[in-house]
C-alpha atoms as a PDB file:
ATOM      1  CA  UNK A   1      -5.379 -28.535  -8.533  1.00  0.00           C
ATOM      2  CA  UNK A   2      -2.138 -27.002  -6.861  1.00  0.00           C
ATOM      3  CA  UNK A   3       0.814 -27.045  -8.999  1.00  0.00           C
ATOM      4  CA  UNK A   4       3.685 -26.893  -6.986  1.00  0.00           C
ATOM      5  CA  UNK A   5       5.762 -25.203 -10.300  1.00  0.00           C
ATOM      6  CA  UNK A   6       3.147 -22.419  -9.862  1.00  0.00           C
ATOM      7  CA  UNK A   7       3.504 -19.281  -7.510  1.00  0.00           C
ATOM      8  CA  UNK A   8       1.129 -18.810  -5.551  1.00  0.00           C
ATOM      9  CA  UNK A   9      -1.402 -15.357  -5.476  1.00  0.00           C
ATOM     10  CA  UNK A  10      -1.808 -13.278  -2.477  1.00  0.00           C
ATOM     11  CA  UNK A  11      -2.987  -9.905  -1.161  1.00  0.00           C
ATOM     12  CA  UNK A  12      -1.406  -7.383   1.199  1.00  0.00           C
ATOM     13  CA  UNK A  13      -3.660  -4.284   1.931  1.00  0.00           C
ATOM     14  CA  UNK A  14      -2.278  -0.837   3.190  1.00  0.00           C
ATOM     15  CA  UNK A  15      -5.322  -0.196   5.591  1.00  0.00           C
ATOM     16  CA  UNK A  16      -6.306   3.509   6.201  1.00  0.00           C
ATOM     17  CA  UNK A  17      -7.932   4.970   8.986  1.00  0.00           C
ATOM     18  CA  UNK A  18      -8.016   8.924   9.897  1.00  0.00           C
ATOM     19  CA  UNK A  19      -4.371   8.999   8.194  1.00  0.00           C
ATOM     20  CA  UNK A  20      -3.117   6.135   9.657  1.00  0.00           C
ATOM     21  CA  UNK A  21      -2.171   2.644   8.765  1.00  0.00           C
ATOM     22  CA  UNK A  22      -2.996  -1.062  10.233  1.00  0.00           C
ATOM     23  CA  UNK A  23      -0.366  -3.305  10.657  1.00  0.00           C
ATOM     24  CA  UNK A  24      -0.514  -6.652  12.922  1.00  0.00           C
ATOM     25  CA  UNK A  25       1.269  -8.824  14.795  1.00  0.00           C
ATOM     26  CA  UNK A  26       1.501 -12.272  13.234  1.00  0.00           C
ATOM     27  CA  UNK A  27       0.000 -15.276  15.342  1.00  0.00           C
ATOM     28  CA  UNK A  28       1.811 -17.686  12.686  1.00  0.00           C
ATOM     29  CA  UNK A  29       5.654 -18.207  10.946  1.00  0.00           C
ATOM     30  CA  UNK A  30       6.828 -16.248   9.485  1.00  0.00           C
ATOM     31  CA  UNK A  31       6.475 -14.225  12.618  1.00  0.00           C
ATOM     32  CA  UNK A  32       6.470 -10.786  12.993  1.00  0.00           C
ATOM     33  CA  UNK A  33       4.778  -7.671  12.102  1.00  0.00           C
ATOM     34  CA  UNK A  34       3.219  -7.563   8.904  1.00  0.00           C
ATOM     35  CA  UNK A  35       0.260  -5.718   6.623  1.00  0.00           C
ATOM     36  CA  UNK A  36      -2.783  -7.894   6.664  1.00  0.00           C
ATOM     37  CA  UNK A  37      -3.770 -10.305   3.987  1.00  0.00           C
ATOM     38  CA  UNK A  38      -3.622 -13.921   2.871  1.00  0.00           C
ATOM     39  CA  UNK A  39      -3.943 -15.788   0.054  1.00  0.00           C
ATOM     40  CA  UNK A  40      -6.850 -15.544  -2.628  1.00  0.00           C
ATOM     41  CA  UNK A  41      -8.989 -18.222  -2.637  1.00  0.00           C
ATOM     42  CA  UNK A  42      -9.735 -20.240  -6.382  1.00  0.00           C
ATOM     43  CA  UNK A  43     -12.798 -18.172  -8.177  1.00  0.00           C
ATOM     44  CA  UNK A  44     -12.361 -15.035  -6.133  1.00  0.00           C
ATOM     45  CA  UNK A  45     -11.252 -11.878  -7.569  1.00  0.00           C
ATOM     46  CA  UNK A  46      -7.923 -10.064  -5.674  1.00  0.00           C
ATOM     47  CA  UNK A  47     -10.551  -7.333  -5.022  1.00  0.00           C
ATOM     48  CA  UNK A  48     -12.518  -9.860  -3.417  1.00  0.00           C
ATOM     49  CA  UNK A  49     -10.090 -11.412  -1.341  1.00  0.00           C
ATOM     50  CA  UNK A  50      -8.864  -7.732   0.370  1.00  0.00           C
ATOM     51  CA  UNK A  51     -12.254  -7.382   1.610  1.00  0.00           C
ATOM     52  CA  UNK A  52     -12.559 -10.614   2.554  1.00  0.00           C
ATOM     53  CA  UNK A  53      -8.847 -10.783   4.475  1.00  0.00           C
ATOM     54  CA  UNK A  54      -9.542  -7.492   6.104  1.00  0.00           C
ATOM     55  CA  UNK A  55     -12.504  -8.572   7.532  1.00  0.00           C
ATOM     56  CA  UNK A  56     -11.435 -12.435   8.721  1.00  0.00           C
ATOM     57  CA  UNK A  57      -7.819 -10.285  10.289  1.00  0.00           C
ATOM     58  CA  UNK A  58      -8.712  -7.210  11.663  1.00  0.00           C
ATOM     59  CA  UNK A  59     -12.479  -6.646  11.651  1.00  0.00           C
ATOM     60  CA  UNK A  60     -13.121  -3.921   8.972  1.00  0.00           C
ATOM     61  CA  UNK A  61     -15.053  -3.503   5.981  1.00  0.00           C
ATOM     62  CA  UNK A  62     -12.870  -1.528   3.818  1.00  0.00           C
ATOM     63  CA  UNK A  63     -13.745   0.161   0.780  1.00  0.00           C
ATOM     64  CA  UNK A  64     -12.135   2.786  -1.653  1.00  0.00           C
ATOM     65  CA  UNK A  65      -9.582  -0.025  -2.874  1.00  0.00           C
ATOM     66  CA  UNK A  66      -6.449   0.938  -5.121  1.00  0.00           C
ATOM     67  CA  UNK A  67      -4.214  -1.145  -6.707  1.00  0.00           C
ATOM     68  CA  UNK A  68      -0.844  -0.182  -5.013  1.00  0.00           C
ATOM     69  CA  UNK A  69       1.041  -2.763  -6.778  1.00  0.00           C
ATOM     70  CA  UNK A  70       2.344  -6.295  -7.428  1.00  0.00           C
ATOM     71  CA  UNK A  71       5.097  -8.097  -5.356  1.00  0.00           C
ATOM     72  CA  UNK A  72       6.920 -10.324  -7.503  1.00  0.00           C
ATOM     73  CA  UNK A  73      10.348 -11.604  -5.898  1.00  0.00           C
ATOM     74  CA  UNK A  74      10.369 -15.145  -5.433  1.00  0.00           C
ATOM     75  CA  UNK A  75      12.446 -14.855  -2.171  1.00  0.00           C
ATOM     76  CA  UNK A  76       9.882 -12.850  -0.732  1.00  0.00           C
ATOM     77  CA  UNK A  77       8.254 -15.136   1.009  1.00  0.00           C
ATOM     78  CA  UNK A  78      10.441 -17.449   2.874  1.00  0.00           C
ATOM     79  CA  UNK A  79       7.357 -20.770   2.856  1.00  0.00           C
ATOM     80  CA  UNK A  80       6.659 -20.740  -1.278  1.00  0.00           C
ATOM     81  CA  UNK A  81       6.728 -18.330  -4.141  1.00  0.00           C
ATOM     82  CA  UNK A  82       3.941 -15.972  -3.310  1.00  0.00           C
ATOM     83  CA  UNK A  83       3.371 -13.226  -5.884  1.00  0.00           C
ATOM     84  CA  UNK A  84       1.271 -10.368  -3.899  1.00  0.00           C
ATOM     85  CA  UNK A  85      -0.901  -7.683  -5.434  1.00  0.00           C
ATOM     86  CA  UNK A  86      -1.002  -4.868  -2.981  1.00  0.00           C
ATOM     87  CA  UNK A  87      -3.744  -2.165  -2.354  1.00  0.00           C
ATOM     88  CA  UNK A  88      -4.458   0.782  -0.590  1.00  0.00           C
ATOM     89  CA  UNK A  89      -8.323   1.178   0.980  1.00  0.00           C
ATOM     90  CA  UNK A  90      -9.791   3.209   3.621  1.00  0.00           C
ATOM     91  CA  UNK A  91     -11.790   2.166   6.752  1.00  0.00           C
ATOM     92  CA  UNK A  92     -13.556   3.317   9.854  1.00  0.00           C
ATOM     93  CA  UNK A  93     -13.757   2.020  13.105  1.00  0.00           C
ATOM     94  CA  UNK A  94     -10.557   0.058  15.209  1.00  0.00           C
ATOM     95  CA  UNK A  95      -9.259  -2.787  14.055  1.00  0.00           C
ATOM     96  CA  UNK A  96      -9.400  -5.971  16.282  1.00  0.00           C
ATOM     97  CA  UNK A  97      -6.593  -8.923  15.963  1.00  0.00           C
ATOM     98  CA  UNK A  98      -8.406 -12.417  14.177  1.00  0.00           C
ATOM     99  CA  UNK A  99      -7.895 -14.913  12.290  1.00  0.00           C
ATOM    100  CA  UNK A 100      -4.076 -15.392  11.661  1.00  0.00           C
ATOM    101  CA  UNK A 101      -3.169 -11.511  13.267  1.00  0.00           C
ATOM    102  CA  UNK A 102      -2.071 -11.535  17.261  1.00  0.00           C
ATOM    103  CA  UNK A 103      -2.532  -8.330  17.559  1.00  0.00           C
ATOM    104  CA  UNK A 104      -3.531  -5.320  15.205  1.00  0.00           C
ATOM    105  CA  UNK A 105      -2.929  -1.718  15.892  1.00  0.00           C
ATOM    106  CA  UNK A 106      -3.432   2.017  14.255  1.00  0.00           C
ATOM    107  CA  UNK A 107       0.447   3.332  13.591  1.00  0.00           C
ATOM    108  CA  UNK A 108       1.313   6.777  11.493  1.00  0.00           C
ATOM    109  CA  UNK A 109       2.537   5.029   7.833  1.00  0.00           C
ATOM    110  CA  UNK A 110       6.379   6.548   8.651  1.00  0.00           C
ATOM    111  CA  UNK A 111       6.166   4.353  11.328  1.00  0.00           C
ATOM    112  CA  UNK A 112       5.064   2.000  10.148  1.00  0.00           C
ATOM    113  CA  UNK A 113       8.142   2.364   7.391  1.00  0.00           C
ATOM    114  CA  UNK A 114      10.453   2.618  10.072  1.00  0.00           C
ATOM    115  CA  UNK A 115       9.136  -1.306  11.867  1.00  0.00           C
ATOM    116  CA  UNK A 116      10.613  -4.023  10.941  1.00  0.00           C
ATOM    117  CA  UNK A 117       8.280  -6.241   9.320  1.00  0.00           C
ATOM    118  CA  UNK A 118       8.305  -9.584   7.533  1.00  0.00           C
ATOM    119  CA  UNK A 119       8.860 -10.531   3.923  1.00  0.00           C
ATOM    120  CA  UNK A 120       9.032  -7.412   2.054  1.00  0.00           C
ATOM    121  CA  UNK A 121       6.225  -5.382   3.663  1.00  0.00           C
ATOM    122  CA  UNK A 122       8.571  -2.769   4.366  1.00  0.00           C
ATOM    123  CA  UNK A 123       9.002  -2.438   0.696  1.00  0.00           C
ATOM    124  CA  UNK A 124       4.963  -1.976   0.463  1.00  0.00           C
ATOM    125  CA  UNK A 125       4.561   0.558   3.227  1.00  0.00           C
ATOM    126  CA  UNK A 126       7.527   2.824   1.917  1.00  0.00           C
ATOM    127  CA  UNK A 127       5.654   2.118  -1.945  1.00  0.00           C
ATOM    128  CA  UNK A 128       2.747   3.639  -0.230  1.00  0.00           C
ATOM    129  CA  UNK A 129       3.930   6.413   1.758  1.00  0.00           C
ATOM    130  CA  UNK A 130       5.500   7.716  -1.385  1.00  0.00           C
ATOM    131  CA  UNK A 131       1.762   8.452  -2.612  1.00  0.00           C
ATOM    132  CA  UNK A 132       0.380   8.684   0.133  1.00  0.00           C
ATOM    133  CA  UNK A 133       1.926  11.467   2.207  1.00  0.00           C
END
């Protein structure tokens, strides 16, 4: 099934709520700050997989999905070659840390920009503030 000679597919997912974003803390390496996401699962659309991550990590049922972009660099994740399609969606409510996040919280996107987070999420968040804001 797994091909080791084959990247692997992930989402990332630029969470809006009232004009800000969700980011979390990461309960697992790499550690850090990060967007929420995870891996797509075999048979599930990338589509799919957002709404399922954002549910399993922060608790919300997010809708109005974009295709932000895709996240190619195969140093960008430091445990495989992870290619990640990123989106933009909206959301209500407050997000609650699950699954693999330690914490989530509601930050303005700039700041968001401006926090150091792992792989190249900072790369994503400064994608999206350009359209954004």
């Amino acid at each position: 099934m797994f091909d080791p000679k084959c990247p692997l597919l992930a989402v990332d997912l630029i969470i809006i709520i009232g004009g800000s974003v969700v980011i979390i803390e990461r309960k697992y390496p790499p550690l850090g700050f990060a967007l929420p996401g995870g891996m797509v699962d075999i048979g599930e659309s990338t589509e799919d997989a957002a709404k399922r991550e954002a549910m399993e990590e922060v608790q919300l049922e997010v809708s109005k999905i974009r295709l932000l972009g895709v996240y190619s660099n195969p140093n960008r994740d430091p445990r495989s070659h992870v290619v990640s399609i990123a989106y933009t969606c909206e959301a209500n409510g407050t997000p609650e840390a699950a699954d693999d996040a330690k914490e989530a919280r509601l930050v303005d996107i700039w700041e968001a920009v401006n926090t150091k987070m792992v792989m190249d999420h900072n790369e994503i968040l400064r994608d999206a503030a350009m359209i954004l804001t």
